[in-house]
Protein backbone atom coordinates (compact mmCIF):
# COMPACT_ATOMS: atom_id res chain seq x y z
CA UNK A 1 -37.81 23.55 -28.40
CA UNK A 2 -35.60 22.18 -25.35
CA UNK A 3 -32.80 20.64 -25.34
CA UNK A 4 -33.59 18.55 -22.72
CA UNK A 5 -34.39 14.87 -22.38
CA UNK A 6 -38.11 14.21 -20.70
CA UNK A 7 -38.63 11.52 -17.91
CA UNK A 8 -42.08 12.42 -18.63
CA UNK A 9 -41.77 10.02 -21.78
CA UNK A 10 -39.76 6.91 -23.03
CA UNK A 11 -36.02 7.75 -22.98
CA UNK A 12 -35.69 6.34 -26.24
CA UNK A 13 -38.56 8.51 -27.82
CA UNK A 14 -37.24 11.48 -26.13
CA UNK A 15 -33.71 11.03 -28.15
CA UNK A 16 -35.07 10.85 -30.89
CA UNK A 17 -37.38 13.92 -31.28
CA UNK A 18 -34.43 16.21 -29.18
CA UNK A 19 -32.27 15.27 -32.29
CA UNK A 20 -34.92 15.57 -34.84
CA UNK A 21 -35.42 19.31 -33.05
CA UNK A 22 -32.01 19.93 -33.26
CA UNK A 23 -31.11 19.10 -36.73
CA UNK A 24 -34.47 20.74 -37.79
CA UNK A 25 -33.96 23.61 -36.28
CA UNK A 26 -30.62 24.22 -37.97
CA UNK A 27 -31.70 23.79 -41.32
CA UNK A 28 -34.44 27.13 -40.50
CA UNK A 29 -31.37 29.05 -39.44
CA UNK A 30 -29.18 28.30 -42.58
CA UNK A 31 -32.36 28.71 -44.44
CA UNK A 32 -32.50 32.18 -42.96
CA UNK A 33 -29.63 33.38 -43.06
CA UNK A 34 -29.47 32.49 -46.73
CA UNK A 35 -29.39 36.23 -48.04
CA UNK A 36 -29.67 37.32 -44.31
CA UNK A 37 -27.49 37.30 -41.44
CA UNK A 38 -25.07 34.04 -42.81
CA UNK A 39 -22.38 34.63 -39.94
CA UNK A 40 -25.13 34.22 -37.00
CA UNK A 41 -26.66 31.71 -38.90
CA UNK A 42 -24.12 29.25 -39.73
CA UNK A 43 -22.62 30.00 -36.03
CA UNK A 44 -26.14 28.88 -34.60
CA UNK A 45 -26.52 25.64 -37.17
CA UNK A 46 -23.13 24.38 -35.87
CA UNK A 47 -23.95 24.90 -32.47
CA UNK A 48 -27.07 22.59 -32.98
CA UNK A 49 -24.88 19.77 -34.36
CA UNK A 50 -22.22 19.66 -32.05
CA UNK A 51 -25.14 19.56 -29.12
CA UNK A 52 -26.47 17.10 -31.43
CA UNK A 53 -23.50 14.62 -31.72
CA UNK A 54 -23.39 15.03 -27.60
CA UNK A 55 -26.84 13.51 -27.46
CA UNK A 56 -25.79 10.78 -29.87
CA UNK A 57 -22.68 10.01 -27.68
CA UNK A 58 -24.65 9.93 -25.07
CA UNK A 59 -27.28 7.44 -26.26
CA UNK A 60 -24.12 4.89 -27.99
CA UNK A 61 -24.70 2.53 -25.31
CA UNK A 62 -27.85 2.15 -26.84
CA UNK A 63 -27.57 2.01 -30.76
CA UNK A 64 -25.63 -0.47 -32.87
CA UNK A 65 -21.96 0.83 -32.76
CA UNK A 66 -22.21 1.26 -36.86
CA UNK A 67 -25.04 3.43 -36.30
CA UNK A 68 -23.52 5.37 -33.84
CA UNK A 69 -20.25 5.45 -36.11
CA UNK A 70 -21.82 6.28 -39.26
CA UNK A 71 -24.43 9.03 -37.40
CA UNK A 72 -21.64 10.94 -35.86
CA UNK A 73 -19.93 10.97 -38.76
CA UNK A 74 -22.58 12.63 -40.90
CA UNK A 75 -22.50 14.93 -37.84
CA UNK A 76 -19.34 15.88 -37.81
CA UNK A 77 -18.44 16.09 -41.50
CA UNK A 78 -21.24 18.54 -42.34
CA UNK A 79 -20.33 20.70 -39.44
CA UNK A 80 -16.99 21.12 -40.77
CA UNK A 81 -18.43 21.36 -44.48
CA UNK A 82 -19.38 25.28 -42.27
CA UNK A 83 -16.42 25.89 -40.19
CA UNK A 84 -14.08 27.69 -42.91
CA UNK A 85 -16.23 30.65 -43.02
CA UNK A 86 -16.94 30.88 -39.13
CA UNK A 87 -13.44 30.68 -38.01
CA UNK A 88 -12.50 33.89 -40.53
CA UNK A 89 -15.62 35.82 -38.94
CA UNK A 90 -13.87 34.49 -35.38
CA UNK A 91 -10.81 36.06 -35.73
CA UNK A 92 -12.32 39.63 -36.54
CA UNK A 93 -14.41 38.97 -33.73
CA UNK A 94 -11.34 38.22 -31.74
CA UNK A 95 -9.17 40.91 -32.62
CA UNK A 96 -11.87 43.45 -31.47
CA UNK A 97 -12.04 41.90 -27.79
CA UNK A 98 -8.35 42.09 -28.08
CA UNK A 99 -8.38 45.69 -28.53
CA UNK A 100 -11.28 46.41 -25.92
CA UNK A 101 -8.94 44.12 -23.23
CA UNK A 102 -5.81 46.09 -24.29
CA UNK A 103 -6.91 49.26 -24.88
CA UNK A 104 -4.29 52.13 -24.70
CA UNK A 105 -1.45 49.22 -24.88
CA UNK A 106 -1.29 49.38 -28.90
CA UNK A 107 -2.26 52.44 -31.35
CA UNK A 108 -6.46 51.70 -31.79
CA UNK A 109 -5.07 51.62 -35.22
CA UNK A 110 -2.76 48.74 -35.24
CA UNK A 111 -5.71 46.88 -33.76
CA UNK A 112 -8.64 47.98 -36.83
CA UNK A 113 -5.75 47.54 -39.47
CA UNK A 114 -5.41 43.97 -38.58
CA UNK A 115 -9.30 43.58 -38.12
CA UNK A 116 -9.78 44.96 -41.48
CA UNK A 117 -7.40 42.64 -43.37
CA UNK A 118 -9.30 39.74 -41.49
CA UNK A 119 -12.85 40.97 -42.06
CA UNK A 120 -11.40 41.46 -46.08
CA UNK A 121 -9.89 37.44 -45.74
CA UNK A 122 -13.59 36.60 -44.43
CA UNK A 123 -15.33 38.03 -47.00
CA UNK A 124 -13.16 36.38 -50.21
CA UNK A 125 -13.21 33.10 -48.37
CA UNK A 126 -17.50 33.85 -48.35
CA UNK A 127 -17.36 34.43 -51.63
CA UNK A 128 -15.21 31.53 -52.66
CA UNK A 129 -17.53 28.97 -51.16
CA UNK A 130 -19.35 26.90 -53.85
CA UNK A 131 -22.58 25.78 -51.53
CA UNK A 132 -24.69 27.94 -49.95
CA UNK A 133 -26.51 28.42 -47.36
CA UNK A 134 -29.35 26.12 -48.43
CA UNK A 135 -27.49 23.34 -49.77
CA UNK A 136 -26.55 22.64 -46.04
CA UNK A 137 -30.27 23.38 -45.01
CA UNK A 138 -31.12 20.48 -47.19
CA UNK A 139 -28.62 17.97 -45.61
CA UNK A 140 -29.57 19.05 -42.54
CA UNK A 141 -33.27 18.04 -42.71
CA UNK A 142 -32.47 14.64 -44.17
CA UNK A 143 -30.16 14.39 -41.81
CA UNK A 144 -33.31 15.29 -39.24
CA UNK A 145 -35.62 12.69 -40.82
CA UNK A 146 -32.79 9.69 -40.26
CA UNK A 147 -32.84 11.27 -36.79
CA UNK A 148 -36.28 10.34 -36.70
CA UNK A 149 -35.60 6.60 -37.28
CA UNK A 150 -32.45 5.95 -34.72
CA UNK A 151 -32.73 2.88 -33.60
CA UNK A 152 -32.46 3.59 -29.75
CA UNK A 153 -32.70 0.20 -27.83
CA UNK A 154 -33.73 0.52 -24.04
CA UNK A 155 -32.25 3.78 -23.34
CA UNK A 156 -31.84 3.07 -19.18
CA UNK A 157 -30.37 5.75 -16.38
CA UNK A 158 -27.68 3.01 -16.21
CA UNK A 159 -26.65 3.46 -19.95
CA UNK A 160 -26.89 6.86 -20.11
CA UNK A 161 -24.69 7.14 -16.82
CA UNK A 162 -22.47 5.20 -18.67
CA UNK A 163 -22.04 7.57 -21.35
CA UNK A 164 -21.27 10.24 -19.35
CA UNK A 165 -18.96 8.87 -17.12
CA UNK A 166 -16.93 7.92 -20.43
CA UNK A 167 -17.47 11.45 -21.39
CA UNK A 168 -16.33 12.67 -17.98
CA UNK A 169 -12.96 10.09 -17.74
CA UNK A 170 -12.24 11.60 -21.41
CA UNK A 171 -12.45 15.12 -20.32
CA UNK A 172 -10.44 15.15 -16.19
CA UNK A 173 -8.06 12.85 -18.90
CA UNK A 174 -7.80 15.49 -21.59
CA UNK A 175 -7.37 18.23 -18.56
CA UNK A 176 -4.62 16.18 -17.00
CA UNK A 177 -2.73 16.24 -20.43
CA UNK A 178 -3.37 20.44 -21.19
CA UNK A 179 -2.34 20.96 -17.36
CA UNK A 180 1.41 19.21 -17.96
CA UNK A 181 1.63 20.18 -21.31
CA UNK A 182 -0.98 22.88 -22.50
CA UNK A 183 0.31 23.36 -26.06
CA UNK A 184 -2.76 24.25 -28.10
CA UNK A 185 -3.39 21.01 -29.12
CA UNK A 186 -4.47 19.58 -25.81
CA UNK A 187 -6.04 22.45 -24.82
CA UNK A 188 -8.48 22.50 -27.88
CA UNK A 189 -9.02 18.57 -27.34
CA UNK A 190 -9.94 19.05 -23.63
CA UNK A 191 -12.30 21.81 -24.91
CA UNK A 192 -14.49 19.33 -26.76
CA UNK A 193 -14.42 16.78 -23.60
CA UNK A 194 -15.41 19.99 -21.99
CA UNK A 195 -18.24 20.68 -23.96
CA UNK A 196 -19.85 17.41 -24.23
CA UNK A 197 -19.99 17.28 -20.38
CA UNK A 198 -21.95 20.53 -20.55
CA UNK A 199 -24.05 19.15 -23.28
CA UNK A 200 -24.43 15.84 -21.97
CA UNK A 201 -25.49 17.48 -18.08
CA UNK A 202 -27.30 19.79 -19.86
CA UNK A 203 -29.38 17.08 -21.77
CA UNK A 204 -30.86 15.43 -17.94
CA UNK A 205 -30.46 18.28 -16.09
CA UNK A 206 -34.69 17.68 -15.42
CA UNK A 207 -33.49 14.86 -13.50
CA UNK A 208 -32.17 17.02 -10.72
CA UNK A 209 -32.17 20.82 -11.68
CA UNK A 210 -30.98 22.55 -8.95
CA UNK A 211 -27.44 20.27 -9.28
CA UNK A 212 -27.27 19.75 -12.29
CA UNK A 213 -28.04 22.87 -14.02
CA UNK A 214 -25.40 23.97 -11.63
CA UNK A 215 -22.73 21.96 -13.18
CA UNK A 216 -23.47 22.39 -16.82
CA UNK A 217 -23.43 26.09 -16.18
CA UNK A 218 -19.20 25.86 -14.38
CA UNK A 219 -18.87 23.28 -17.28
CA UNK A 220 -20.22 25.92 -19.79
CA UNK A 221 -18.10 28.42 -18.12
CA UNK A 222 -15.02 26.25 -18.50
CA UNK A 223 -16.09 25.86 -21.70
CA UNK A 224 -15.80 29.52 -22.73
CA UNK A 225 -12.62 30.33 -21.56
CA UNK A 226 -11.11 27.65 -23.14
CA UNK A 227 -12.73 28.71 -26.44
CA UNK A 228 -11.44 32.42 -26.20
CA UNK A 229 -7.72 30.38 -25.76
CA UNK A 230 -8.52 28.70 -29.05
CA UNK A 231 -9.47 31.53 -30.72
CA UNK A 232 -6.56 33.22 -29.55
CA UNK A 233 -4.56 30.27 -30.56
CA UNK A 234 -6.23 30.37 -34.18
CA UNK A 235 -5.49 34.58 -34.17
CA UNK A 236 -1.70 34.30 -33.26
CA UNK A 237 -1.24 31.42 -36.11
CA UNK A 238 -3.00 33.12 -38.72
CA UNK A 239 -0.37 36.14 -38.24
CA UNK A 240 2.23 33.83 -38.19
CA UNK A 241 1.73 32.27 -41.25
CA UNK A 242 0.68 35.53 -43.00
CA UNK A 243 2.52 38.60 -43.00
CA UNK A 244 0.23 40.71 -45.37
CA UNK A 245 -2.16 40.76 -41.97
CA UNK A 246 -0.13 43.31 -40.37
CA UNK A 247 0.96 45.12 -43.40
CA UNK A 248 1.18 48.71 -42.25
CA UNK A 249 1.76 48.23 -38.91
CA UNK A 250 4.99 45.51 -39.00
CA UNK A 251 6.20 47.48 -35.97
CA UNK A 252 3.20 46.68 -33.42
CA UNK A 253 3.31 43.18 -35.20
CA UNK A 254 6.06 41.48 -31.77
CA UNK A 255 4.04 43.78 -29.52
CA UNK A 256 0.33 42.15 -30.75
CA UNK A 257 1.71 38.65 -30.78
CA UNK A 258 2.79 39.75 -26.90
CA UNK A 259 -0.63 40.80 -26.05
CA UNK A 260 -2.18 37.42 -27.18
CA UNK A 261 0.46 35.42 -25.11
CA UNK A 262 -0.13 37.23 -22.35
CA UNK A 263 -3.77 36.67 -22.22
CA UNK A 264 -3.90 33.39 -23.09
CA UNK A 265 -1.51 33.11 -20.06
CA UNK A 266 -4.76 34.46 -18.10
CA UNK A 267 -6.77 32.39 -19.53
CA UNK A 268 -4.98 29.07 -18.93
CA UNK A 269 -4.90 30.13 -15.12
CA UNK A 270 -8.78 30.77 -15.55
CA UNK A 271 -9.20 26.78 -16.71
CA UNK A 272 -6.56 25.29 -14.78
CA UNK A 273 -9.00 26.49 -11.69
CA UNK A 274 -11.96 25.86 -13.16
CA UNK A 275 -10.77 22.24 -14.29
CA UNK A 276 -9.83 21.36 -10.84
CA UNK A 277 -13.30 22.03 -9.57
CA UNK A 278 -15.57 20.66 -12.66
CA UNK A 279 -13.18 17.30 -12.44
CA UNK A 280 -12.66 17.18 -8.86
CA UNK A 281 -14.48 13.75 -8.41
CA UNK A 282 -13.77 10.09 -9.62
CA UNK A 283 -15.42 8.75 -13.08
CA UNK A 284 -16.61 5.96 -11.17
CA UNK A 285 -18.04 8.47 -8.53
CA UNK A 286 -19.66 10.62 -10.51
CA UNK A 287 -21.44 7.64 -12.51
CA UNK A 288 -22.46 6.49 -9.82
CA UNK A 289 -24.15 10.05 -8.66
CA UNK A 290 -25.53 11.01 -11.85
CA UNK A 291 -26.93 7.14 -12.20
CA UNK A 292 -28.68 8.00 -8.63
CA UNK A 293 -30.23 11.04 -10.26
CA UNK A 294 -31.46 9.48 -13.51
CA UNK A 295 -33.13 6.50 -11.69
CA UNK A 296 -34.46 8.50 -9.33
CA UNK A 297 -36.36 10.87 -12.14
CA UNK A 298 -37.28 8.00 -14.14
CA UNK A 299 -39.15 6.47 -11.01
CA UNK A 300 -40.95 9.64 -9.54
CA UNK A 301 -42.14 10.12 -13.33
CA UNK A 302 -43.06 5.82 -13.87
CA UNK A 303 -44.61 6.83 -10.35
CA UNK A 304 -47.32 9.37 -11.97
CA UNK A 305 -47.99 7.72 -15.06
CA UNK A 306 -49.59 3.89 -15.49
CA UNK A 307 -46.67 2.72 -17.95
CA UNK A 308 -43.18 2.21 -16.17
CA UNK A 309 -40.67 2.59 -17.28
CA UNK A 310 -37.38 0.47 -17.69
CA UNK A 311 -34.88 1.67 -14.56
């Protein structure tokens, strides 16, 4: 399945089955990973809702605002009804790249003693959680069949230019704010501008692939680095706020906590030029671009089928 909108079809048709795709296609993965691979599958199922709630953001001009309100909602509350396990498995995860980055700087032990008191957190915080795996599968597919039913009102280039330009004035807004002040706050709020830009571009890239695959993929880029800062973020306040992590190696503790502020110095420097570049344009002029785009598909496509559609 893509996650891309079709000009081939009604726009409003075409948001409703990438949803239903979406939300479907989560549910298989939890259902999978139910007695399988969990970690990879609840990291996949979130991924489909948070490129889920992009789409819906992007189609709000063109659903009842409680609709929209009470959709991303459902969204959002059953992706965090996943997060608590994902974000222990992140922090192993993190600690590793930490020690590939840094190798030689800290004892290879200091690094896999703090790993291993993660990995041991992750796996009691596994075991603690009442649901499983298919509970969420189940929510997930009726949450697939109301995707079915959205009530998506002419869906137009204009609306959904709309949309993104919002999305894009939200994120150059959120990057002005992490640029004066990047406390990890801001950052991690400009990350989720950041990704529904890449979501959103991704979504009608078919409207003009050679651009706009372009910018989803510095977008997606952007995106990345700002999620190793969080996770670096979430690594240096889960040794803050417990010392049992470094038990054993108390010593390297200052000189681990260094490491991590260091690199996240690196990685602000990363975004702060990658920002500049992915924002470097007006909202108003880049609505008015990607408008140019959308209309344009929507007529070439109206052009080679004998129902128009609404520009």
């Amino acid at each position: 399945m893509s996650y891309k909108l079709s000009f081939e079809a009604e726009l409003e048709e075409s948001i409703r089955r990438v949803a239903r795709e979406q939300l479907e296609a989560a549910a298989a993965e939890l259902e999978d990973g139910d007695g399988g691979d969990a970690t990879a599958a609840v990291h996949g199922a979130r991924k489909r809702l948070k490129k889920t709630r992009a789409l819906v953001r992007l189609a709000r001009p063109s659903l009842p605002e409680s609709t929209y309100r009470s959709t991303n909602r459902a969204l959002r509350d059953r992706g965090r009804a996943l997060s608590d396990a994902r974000d222990a498995d992140v922090l192993v995860a993190t600690v590793e790249t930490l020690a590939d980055r840094f190798a030689g700087r800290l004892p290879q032990t200091t690094f896999n003693a703090v790993r291993d008191a993660l990995a041991e957190r992750a796996d009691q915080q596994r075991r603690a959680s009442s649901d499983g795996l298919g509970v969420h599968a189940d929510a997930l597919r009726a949450l697939a069949v109301d995707a079915d039913r959205l009530p998506v009102r002419s869906a137009t280039p204009k609306k959904l230019a709309r949309a993104m330009a919002s999305a894009y004035a939200d994120g150059r807004t959120a990057f002005g704010r992490a640029d004066r002040e990047p406390t990890g706050e801001h950052l991690h709020e400009w990350r989720k501008r950041v990704k529904d830009l890449w979501y959103e571009q991704k979504l009608v890239e078919e409207a003009w692939a050679g651009v706009l695959k372009a910018h989803a993929g510095e977008a997606k880029i952007l995106s990345q680095v700002l999620g190793d800062d969080h996770d670096l973020a979430m690594l240096a306040d889960a040794l803050a706020s417990d010392s049992g992590i470094t038990t054993g190696v108390a010593a390297d503790g200052d000189a681990l906590r260094k490491l991590i502020e260091h690199r996240r110095e690196e990685l602000l420097g990363d975004a702060r030029s990658l920002g500049r570049r992915v924002y470097a344009e007006t909202p108003k002029a880049y609505q008015r671009r990607v408008r140019r785009y959308l209309k344009s598909a929507v007529a070439e496509s109206a052009s080679r089928a004998p129902a128009a559609m609404t520009v």
